[in-house]
Protein backbone atom coordinates (compact mmCIF):
# COMPACT_ATOMS: atom_id res chain seq x y z
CA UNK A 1 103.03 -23.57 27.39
CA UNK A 2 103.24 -26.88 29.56
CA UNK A 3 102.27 -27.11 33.05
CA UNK A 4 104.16 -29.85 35.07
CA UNK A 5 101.76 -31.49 37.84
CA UNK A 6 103.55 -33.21 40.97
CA UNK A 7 102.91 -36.60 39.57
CA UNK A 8 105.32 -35.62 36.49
CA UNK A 9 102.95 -35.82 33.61
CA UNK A 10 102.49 -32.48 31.57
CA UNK A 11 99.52 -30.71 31.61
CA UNK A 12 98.24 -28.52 29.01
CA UNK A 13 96.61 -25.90 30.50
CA UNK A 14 92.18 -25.18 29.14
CA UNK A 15 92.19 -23.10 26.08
CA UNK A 16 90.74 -19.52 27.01
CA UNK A 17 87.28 -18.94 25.99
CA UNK A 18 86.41 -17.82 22.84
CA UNK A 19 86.32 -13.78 22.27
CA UNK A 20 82.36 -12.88 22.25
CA UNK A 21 80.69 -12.46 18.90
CA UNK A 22 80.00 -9.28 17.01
CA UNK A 23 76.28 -8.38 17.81
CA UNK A 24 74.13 -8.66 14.26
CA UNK A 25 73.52 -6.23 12.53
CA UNK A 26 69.83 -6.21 13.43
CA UNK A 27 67.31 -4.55 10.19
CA UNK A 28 65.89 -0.62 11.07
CA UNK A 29 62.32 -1.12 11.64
CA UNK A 30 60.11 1.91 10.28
CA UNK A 31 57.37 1.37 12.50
CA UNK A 32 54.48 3.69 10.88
CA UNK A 33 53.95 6.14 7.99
CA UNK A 34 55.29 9.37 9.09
CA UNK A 35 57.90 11.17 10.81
CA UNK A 36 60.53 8.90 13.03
CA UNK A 37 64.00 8.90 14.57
CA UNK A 38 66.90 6.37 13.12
CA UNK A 39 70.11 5.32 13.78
CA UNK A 40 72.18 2.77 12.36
CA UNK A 41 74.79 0.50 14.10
CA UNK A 42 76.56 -1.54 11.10
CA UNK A 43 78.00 0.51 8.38
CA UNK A 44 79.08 -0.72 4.98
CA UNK A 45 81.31 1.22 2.36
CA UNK A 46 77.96 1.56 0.49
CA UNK A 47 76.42 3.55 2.98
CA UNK A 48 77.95 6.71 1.94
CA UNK A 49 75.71 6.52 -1.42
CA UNK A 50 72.87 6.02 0.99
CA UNK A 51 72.73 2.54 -0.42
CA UNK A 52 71.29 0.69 2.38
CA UNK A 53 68.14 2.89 1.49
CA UNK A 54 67.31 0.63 -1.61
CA UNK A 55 66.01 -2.22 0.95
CA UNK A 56 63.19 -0.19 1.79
CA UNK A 57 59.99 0.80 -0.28
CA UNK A 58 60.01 4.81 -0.54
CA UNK A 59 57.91 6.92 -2.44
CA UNK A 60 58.26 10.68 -4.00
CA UNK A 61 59.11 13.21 -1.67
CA UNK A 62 60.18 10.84 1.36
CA UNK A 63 63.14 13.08 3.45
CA UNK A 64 66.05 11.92 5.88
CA UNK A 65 66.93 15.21 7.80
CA UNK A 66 70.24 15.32 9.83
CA UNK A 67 72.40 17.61 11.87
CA UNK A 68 76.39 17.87 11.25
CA UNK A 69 76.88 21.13 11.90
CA UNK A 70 74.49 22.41 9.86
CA UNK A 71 71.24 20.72 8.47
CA UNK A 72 71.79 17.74 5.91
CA UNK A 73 68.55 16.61 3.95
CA UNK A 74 67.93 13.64 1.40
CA UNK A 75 64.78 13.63 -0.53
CA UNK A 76 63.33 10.38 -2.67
CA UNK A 77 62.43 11.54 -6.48
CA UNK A 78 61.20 8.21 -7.48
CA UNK A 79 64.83 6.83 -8.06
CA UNK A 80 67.41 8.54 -6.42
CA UNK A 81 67.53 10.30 -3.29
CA UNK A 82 68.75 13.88 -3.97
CA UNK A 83 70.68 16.42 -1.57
CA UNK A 84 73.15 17.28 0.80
CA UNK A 85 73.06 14.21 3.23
CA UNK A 86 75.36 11.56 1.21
CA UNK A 87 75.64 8.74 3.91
CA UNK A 88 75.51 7.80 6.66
CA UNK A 89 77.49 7.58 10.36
CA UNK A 90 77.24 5.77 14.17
CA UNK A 91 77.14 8.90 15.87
CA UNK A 92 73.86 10.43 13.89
CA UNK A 93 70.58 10.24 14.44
CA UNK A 94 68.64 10.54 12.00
CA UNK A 95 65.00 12.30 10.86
CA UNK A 96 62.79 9.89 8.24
CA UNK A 97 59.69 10.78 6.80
CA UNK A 98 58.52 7.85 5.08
CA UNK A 99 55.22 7.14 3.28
CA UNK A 100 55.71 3.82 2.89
CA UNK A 101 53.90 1.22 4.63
CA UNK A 102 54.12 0.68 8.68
CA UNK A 103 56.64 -2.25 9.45
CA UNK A 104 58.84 -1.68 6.27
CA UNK A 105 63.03 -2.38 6.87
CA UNK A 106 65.89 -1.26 5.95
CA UNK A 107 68.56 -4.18 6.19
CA UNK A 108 71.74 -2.85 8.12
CA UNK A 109 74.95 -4.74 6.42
CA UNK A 110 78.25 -4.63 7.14
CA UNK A 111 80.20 -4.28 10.15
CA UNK A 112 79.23 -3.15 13.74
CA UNK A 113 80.74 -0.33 15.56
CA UNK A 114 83.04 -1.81 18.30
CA UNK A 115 83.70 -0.73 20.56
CA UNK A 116 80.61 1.78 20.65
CA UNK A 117 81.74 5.53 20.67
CA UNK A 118 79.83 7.61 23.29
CA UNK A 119 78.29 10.15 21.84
């Protein structure tokens, strides 16, 4: 597209800005031992092995408790986590027990949720 000013010479007219960037994917801090409330805002294709979980230091009997529908529970044997919860979703909060020590992350990867849903 080509402007034409009055003096004759064609203008090009500014580029428009570029679109904003995706927000990071910022890590899921567990901030103490104990009981806490989650949620995640980048999903990957892993997440629905509850693969993200393997950034984090978990011990024996650590749970994730969720609702969809009914009650959905993972629990940590050592090596796998075992259950009915087998990923995760935007729209969930979710219920952590960990034992692990205060401060510990789990790295969020993949993409963010855009637009947000409202939940």
């Amino acid at each position: 597209l080509k402007v034409t000013l009055s003096t004759g010479v064609a203008a090009v007219p500014p580029r428009p800005p570029p679109p904003p960037a995706s927000p990071p994917c910022i890590d899921v801090a567990l901030k103490n031992a104990g009981w806490q409330m989650i949620s995640f805002t980048c999903i990957d294709d892993d997440d629905n092995t509850l693969g993200i979980l393997q950034s984090a230091p978990w011990k024996v009997d650590d749970k994730i408790l969720a609702r969809d529908g009914r009650l959905l529970f993972a629990t940590y044997d050592g090596s796998k986590w075992v259950g009915s919860l087998t990923g995760f979703s935007y729209a969930t909060g979710y219920k952590v027990f960990s034992s692990g020590p205060a401060g510990s992350m789990i790295q969020q990867r993949g993409g963010p949720q855009l637009p947000v849903e409202d939940v």
